[in-house]
N, C-alpha and C. Protein backbone atom coordinates (compact mmCIF):
# COMPACT_ATOMS: atom_id res chain seq x y z
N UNK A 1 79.26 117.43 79.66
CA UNK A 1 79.91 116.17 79.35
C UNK A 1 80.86 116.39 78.19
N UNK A 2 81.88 115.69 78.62
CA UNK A 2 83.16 115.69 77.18
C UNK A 2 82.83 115.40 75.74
N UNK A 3 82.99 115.80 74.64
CA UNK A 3 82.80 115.22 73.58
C UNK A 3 83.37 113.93 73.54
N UNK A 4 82.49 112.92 73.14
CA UNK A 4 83.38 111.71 72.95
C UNK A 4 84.10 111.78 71.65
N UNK A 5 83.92 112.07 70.86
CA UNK A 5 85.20 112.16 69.50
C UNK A 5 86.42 112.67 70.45
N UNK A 6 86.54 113.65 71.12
CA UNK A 6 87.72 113.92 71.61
C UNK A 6 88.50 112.27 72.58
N UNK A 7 87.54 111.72 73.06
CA UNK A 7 88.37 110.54 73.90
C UNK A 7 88.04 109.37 72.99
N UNK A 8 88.47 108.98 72.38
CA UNK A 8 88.07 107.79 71.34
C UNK A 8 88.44 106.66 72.48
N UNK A 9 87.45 105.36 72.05
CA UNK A 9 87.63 104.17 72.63
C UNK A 9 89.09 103.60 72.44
N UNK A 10 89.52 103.21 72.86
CA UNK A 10 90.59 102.37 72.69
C UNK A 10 90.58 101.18 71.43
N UNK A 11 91.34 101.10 70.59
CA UNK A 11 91.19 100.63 69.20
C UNK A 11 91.29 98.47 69.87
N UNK A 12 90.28 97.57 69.66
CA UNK A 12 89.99 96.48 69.80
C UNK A 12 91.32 95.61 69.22
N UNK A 13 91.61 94.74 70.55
CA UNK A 13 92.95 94.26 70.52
C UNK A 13 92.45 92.86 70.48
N UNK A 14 93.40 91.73 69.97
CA UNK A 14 93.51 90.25 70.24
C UNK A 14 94.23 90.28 70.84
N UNK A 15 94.21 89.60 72.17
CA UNK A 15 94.93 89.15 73.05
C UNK A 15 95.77 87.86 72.88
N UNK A 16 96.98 88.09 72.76
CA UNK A 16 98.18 86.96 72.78
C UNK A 16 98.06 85.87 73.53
N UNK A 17 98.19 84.68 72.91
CA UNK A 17 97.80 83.49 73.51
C UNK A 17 96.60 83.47 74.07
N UNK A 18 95.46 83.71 73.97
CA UNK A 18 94.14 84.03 74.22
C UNK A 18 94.30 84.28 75.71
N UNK A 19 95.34 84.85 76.57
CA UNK A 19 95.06 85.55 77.74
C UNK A 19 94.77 86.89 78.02
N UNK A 20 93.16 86.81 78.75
CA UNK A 20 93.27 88.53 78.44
C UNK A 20 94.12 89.06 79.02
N UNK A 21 94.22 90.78 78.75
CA UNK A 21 95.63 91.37 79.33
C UNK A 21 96.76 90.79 78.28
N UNK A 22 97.11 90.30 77.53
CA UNK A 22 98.16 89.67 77.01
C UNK A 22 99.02 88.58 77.88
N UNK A 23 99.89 87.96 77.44
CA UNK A 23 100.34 86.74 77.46
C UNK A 23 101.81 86.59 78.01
N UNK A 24 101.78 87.80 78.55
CA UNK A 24 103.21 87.84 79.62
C UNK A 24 103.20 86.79 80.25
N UNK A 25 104.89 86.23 80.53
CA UNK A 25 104.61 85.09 81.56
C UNK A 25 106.03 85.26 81.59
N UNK A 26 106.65 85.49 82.94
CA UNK A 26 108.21 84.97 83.13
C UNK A 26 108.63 83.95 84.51
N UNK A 27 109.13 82.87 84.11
CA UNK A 27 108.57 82.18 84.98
C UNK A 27 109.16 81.98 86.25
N UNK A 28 110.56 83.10 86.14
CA UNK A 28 110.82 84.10 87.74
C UNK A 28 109.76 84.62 88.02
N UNK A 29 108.71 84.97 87.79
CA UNK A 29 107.97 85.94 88.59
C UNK A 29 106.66 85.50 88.04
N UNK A 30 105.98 84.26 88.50
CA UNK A 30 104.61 83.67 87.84
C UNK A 30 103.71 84.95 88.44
N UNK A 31 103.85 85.57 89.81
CA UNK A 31 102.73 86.26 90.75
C UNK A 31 102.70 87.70 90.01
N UNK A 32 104.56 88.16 90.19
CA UNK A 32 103.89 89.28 88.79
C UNK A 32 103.60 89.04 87.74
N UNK A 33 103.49 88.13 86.90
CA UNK A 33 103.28 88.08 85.47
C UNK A 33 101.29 87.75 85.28
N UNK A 34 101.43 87.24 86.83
CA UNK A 34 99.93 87.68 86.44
C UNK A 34 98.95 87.94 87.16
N UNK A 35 99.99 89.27 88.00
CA UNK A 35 99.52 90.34 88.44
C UNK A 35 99.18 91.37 87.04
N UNK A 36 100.11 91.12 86.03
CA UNK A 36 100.49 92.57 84.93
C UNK A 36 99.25 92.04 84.36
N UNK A 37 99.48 90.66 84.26
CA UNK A 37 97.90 89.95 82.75
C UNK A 37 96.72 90.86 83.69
N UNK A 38 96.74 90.44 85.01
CA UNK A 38 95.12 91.20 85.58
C UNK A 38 94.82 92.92 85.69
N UNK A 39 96.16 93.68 85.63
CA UNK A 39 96.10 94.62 85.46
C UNK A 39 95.37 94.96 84.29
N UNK A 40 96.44 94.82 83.18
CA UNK A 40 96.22 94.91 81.83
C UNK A 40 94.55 94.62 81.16
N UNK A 41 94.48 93.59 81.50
CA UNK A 41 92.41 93.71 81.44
C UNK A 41 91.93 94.41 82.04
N UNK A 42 92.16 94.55 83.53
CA UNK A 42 91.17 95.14 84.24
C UNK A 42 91.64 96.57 83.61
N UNK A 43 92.63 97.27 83.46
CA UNK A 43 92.83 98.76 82.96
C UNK A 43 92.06 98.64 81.18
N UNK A 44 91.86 97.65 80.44
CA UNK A 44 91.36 97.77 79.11
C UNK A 44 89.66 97.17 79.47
N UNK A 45 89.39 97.27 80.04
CA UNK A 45 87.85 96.76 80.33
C UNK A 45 86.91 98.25 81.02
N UNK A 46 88.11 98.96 82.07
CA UNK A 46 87.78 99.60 82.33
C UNK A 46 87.58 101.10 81.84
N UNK A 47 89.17 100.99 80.73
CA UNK A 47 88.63 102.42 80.06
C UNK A 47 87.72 102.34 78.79
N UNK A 48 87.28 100.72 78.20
CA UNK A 48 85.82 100.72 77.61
C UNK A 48 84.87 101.67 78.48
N UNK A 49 84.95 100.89 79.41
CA UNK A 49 83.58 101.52 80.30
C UNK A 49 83.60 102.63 80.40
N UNK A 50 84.18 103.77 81.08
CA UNK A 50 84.05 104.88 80.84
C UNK A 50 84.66 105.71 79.49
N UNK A 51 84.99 105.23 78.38
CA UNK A 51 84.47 105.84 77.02
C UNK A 51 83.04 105.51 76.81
N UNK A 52 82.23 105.00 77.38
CA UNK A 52 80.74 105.18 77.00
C UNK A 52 79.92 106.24 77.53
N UNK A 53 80.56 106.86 78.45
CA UNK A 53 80.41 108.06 79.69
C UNK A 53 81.61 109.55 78.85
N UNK A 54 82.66 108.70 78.23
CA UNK A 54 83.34 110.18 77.33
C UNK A 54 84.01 110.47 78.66
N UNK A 55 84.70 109.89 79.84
CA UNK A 55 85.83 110.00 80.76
C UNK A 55 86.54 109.31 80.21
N UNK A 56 88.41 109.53 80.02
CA UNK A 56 89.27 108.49 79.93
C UNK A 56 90.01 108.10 81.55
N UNK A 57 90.71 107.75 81.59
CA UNK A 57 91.20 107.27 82.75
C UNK A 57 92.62 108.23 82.58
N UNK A 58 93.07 108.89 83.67
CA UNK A 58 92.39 109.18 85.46
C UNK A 58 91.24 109.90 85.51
N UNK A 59 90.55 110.64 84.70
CA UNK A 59 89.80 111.89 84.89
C UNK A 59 88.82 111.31 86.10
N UNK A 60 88.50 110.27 85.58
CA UNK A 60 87.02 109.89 86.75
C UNK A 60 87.56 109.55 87.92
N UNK A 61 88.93 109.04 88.45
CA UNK A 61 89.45 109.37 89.52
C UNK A 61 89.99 110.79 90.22
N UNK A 62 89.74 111.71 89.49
CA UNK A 62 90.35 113.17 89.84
C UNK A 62 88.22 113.55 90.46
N UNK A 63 87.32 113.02 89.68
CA UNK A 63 86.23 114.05 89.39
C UNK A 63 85.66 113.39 90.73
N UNK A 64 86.00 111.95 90.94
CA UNK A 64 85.40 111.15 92.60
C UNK A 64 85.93 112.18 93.72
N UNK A 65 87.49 112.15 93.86
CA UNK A 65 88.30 113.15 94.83
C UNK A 65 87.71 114.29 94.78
N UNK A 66 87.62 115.28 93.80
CA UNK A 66 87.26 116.43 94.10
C UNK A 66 85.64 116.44 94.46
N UNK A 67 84.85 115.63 94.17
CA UNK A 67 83.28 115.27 94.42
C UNK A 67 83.43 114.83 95.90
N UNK A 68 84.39 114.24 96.50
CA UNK A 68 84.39 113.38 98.07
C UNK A 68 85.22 114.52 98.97
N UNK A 69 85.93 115.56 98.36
CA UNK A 69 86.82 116.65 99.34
C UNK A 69 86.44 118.06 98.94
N UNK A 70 85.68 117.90 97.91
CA UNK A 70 86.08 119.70 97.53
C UNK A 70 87.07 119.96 96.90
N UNK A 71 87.54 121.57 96.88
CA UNK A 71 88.54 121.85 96.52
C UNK A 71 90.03 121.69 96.93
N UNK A 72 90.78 121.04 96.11
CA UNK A 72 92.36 120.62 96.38
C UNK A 72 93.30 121.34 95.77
N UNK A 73 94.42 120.98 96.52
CA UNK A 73 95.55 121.56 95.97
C UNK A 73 95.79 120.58 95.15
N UNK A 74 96.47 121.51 93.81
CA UNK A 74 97.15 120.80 92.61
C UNK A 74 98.05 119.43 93.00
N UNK A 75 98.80 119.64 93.82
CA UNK A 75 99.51 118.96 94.49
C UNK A 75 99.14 117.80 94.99
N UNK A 76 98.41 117.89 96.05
CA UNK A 76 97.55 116.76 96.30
C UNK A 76 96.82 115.74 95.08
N UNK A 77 96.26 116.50 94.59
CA UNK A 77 96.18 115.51 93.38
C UNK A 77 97.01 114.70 92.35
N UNK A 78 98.33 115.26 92.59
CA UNK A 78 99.39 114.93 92.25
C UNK A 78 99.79 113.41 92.86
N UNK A 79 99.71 114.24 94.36
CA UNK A 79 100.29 112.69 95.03
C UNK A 79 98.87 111.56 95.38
N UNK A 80 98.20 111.62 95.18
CA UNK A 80 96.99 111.44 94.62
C UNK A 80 97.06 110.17 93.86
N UNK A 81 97.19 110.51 92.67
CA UNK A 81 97.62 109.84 91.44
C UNK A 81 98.34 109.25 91.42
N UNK A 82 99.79 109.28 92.15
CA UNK A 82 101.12 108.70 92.18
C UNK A 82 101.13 108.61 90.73
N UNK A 83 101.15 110.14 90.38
CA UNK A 83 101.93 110.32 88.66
C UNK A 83 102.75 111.92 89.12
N UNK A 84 103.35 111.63 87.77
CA UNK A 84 104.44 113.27 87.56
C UNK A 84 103.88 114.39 87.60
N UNK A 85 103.87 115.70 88.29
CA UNK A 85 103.46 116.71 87.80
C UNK A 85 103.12 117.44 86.43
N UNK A 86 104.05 116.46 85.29
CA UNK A 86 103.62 117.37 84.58
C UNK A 86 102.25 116.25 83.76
N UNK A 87 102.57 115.40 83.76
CA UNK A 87 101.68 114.44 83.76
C UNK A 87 99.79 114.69 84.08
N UNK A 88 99.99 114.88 85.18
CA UNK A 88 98.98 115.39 85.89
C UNK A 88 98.19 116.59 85.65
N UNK A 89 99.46 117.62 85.46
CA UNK A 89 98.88 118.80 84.91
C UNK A 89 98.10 119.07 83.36
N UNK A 90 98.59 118.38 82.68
CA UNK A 90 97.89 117.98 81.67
C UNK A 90 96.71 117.36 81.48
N UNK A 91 97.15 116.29 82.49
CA UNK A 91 95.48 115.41 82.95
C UNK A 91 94.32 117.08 83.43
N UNK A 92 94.66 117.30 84.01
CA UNK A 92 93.97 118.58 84.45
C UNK A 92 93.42 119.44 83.57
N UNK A 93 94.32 120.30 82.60
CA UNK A 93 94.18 121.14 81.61
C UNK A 93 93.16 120.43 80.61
N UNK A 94 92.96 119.27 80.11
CA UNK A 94 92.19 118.80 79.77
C UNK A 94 90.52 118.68 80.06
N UNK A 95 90.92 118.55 81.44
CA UNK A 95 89.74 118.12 82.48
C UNK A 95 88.70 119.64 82.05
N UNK A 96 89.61 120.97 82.56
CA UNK A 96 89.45 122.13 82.76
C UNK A 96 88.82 122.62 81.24
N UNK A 97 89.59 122.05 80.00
CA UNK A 97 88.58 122.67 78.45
C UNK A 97 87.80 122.03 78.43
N UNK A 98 87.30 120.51 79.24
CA UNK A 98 85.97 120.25 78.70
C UNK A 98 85.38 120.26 79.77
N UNK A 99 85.62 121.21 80.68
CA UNK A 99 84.67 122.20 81.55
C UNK A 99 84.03 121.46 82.90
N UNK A 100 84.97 120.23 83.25
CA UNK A 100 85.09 119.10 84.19
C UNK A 100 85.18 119.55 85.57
N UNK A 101 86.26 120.35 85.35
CA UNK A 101 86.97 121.01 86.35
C UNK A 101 87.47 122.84 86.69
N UNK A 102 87.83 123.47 87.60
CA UNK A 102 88.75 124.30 87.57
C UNK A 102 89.46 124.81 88.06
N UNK A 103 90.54 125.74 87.60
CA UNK A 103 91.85 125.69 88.21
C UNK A 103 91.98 127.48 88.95
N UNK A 104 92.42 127.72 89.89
CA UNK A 104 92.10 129.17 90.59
C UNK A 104 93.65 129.15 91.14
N UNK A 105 94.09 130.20 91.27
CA UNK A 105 95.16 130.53 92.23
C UNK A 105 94.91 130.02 93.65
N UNK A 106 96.33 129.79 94.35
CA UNK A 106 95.64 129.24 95.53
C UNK A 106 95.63 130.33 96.34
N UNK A 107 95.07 130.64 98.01
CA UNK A 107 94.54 132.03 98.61
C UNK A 107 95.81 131.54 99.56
N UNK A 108 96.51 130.40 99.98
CA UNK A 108 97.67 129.89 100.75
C UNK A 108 98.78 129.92 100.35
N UNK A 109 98.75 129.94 98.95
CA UNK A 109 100.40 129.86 98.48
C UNK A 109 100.15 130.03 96.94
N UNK A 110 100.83 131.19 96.63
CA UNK A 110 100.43 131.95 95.46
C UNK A 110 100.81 131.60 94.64
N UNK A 111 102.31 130.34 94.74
CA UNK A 111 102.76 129.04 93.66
C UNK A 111 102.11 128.23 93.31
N UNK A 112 100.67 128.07 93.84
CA UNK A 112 99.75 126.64 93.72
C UNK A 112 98.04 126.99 92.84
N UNK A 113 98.19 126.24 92.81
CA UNK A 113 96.95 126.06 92.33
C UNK A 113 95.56 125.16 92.61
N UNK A 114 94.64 125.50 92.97
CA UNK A 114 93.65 124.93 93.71
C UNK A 114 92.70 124.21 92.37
N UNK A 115 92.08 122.98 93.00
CA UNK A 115 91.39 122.40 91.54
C UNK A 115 89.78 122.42 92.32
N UNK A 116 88.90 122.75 91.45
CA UNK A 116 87.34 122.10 91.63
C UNK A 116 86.71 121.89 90.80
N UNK A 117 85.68 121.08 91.20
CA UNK A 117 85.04 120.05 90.33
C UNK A 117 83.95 121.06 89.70
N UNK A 118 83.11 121.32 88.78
CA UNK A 118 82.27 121.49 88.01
C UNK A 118 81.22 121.35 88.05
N UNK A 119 79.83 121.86 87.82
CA UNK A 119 78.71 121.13 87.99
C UNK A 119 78.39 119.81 86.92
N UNK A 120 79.37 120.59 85.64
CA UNK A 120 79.45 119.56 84.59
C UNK A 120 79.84 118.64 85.07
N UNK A 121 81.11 118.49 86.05
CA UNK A 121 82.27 117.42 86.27
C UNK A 121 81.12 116.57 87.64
N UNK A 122 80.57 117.40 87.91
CA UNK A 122 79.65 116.69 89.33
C UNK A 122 78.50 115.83 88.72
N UNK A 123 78.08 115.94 87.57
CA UNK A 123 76.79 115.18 86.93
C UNK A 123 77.67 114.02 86.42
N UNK A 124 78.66 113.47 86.27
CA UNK A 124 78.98 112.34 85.78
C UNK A 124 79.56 111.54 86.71
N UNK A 125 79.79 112.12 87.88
CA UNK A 125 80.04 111.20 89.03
C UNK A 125 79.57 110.02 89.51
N UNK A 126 77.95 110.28 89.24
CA UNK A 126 76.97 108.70 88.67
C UNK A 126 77.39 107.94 88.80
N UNK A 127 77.76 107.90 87.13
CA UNK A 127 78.05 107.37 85.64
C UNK A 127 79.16 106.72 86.20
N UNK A 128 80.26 107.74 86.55
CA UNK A 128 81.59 106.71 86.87
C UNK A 128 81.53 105.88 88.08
N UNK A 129 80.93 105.99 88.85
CA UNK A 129 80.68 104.89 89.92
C UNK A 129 79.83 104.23 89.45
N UNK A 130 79.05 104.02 88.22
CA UNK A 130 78.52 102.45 87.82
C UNK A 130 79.23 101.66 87.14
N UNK A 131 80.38 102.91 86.53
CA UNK A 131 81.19 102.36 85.69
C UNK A 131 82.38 101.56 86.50
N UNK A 132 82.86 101.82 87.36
CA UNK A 132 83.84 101.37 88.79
C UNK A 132 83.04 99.92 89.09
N UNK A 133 81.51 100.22 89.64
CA UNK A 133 80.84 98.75 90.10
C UNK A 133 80.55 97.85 89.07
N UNK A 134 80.57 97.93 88.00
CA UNK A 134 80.56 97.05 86.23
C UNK A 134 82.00 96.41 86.26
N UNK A 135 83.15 97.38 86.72
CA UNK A 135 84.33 96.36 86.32
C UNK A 135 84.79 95.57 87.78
N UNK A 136 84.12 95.96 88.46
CA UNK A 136 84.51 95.32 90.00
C UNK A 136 83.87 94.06 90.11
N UNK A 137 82.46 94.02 89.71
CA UNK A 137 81.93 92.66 89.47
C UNK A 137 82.45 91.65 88.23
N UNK A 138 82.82 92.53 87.29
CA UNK A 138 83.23 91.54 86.04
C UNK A 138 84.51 90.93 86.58
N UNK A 139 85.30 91.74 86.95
CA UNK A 139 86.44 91.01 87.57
C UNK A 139 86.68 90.33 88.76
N UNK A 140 85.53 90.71 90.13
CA UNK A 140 85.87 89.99 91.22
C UNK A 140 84.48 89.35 91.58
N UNK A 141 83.61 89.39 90.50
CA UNK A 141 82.34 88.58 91.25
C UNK A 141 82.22 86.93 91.45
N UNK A 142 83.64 86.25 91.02
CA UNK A 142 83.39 85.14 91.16
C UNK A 142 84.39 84.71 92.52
N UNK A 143 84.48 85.64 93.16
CA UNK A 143 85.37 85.55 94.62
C UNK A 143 84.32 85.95 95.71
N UNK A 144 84.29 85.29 96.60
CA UNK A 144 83.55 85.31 97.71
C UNK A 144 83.79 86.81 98.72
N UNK A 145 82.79 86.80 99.40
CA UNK A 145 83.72 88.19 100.26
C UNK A 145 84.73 87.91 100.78
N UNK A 146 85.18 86.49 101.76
CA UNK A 146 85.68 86.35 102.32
C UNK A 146 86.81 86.01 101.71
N UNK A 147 87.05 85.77 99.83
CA UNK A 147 87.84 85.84 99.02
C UNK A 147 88.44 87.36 98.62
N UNK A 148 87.57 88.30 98.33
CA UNK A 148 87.32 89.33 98.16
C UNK A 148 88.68 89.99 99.78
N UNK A 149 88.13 89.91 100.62
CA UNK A 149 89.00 90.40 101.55
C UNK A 149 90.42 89.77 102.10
N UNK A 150 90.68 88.54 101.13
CA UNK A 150 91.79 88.24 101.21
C UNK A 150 92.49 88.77 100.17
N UNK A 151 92.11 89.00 99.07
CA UNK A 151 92.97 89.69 98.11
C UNK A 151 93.28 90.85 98.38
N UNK A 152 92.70 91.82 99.02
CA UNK A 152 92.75 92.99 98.88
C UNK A 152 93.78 92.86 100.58
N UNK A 153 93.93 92.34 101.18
CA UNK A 153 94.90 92.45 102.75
C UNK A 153 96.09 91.45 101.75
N UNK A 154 96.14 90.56 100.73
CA UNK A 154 97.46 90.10 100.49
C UNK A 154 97.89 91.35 99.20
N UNK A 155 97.37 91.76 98.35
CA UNK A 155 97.48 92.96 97.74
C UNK A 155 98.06 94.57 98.51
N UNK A 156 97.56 94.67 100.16
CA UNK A 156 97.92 95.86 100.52
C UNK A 156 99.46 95.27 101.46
N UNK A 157 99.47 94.33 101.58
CA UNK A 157 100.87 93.78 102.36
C UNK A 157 102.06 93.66 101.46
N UNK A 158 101.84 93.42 99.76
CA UNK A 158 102.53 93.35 98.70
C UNK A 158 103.01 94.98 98.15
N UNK A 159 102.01 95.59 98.54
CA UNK A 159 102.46 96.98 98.44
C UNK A 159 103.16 98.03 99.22
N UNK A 160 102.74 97.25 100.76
CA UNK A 160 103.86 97.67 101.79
C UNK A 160 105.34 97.41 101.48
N UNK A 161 105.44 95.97 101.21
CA UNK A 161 106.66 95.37 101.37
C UNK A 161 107.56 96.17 100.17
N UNK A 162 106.88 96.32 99.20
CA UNK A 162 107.32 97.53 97.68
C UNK A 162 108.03 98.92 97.90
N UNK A 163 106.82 99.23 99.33
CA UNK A 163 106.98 100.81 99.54
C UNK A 163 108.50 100.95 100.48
N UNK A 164 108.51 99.47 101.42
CA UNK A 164 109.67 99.46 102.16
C UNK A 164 111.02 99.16 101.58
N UNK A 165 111.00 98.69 100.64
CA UNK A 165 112.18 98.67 99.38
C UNK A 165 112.04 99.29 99.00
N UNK A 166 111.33 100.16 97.89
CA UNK A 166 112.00 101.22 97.65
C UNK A 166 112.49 102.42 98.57
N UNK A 167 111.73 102.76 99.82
CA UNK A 167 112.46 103.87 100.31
C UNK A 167 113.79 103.61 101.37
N UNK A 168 114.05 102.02 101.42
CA UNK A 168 115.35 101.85 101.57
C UNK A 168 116.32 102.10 100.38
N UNK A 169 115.80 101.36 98.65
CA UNK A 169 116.49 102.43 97.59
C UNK A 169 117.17 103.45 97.90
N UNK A 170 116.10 104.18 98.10
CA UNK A 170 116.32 105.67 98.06
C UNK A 170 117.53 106.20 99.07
N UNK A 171 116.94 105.65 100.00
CA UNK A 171 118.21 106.18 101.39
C UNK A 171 119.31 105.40 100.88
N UNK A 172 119.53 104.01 100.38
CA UNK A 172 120.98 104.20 99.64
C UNK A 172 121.58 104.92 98.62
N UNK A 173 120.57 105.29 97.72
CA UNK A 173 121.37 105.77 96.82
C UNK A 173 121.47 107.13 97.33
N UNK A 174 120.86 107.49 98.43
CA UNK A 174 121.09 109.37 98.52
C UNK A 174 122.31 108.90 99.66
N UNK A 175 122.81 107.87 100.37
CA UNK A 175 123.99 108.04 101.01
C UNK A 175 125.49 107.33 99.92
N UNK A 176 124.88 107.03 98.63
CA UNK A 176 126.20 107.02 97.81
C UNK A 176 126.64 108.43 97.41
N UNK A 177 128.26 108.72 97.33
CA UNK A 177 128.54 109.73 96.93
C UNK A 177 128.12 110.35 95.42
N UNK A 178 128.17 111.62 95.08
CA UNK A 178 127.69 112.06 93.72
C UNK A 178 128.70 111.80 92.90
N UNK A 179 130.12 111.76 93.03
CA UNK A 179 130.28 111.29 92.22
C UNK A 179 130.82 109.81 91.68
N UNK A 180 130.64 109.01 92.68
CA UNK A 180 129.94 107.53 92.55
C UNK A 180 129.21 107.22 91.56
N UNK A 181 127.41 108.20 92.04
CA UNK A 181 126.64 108.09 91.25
C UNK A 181 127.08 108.62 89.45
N UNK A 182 127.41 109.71 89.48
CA UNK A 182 127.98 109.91 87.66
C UNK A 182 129.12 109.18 87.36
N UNK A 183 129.56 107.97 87.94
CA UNK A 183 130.80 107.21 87.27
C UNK A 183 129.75 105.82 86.85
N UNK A 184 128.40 105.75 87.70
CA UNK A 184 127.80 104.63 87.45
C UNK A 184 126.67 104.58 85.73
């Protein structure tokens, strides 16, 4: 297990206008503004919880994946995360000195790097799934299932519709010319 001096709790905040998450509100966008307020708690509630376990957040999402697949490519965990490589890799290197994880050449592609979990990193797997079911009830136990499964189908349709804008983005801006783009 990690030293907890190395992951310190998160330093105890007052929340603006007594909303937890803080007190964003724009009133173009009431659904995101408090979408961000529910984020914002649920991400500060949750990395309480696992600083009592000495995981910060992602680690206990890297230590579930590699506990539910085995060994992965660096990569995969990458897209995984939907964070930056180098981002990630750091998340990793971390993981790897406090003996969570480890990192091997890959035997497929001699650019990569393969990650596995630890016996250390496998004994707290528990821990972080009580810690996952502690903030799942604090935050959704006053929704019914049948509440419960509407959020989560209007939540995955909100993220479609995201994913389909941006990769129309993308295909425009990769059919504007380059130097379009450096005059912009």
């Amino acid at each position: 297990m990690p030293d907890a001096s190395l992951n310190p709790s998160p330093p105890e905040r007052e929340p603006p206008s007594g909303r937890p998450g803080g007190g964003v509100h724009v009133p173009e966008a009431p659904v995101g503004s408090a979408l961000l307020r529910l984020l914002r708690a649920h991400a500060q509630l949750g990395t309480a919880l696992l600083a009592r376990i000495g995981v910060p957040p992602p680690q206990e999402l890297i230590l579930l994946r590699l506990e539910e697949h085995g060994t992965l490519p660096q990569g995969d965990l990458v897209r995984y995360l939907y964070r930056d490589r180098s981002t990630t890799s750091a998340t990793l290197q971390a993981m790897e000195r406090a003996g969570l994880i480890t990192r091997s050449p890959s035997r497929s592609d001699r650019r990569a790097l393969d990650v596995s979990i630890t016996d250390a990193g496998r004994t707290l797997c528990p821990a972080v799934r009580d810690a996952w079911a502690e903030l799942e009830e604090a935050a959704f136990s006053h929704l019914s299932s049948e509440g419960r499964a509407a959020l989560i189908a209007a939540m995955d349709a909100s993220q479609q519709a995201l994913a389909v804008t941006l990769e129309k983005r993308s295909h425009e801006r990769a059919s504007v010319p380059s130097e379009s783009r450096r005059q912009q």
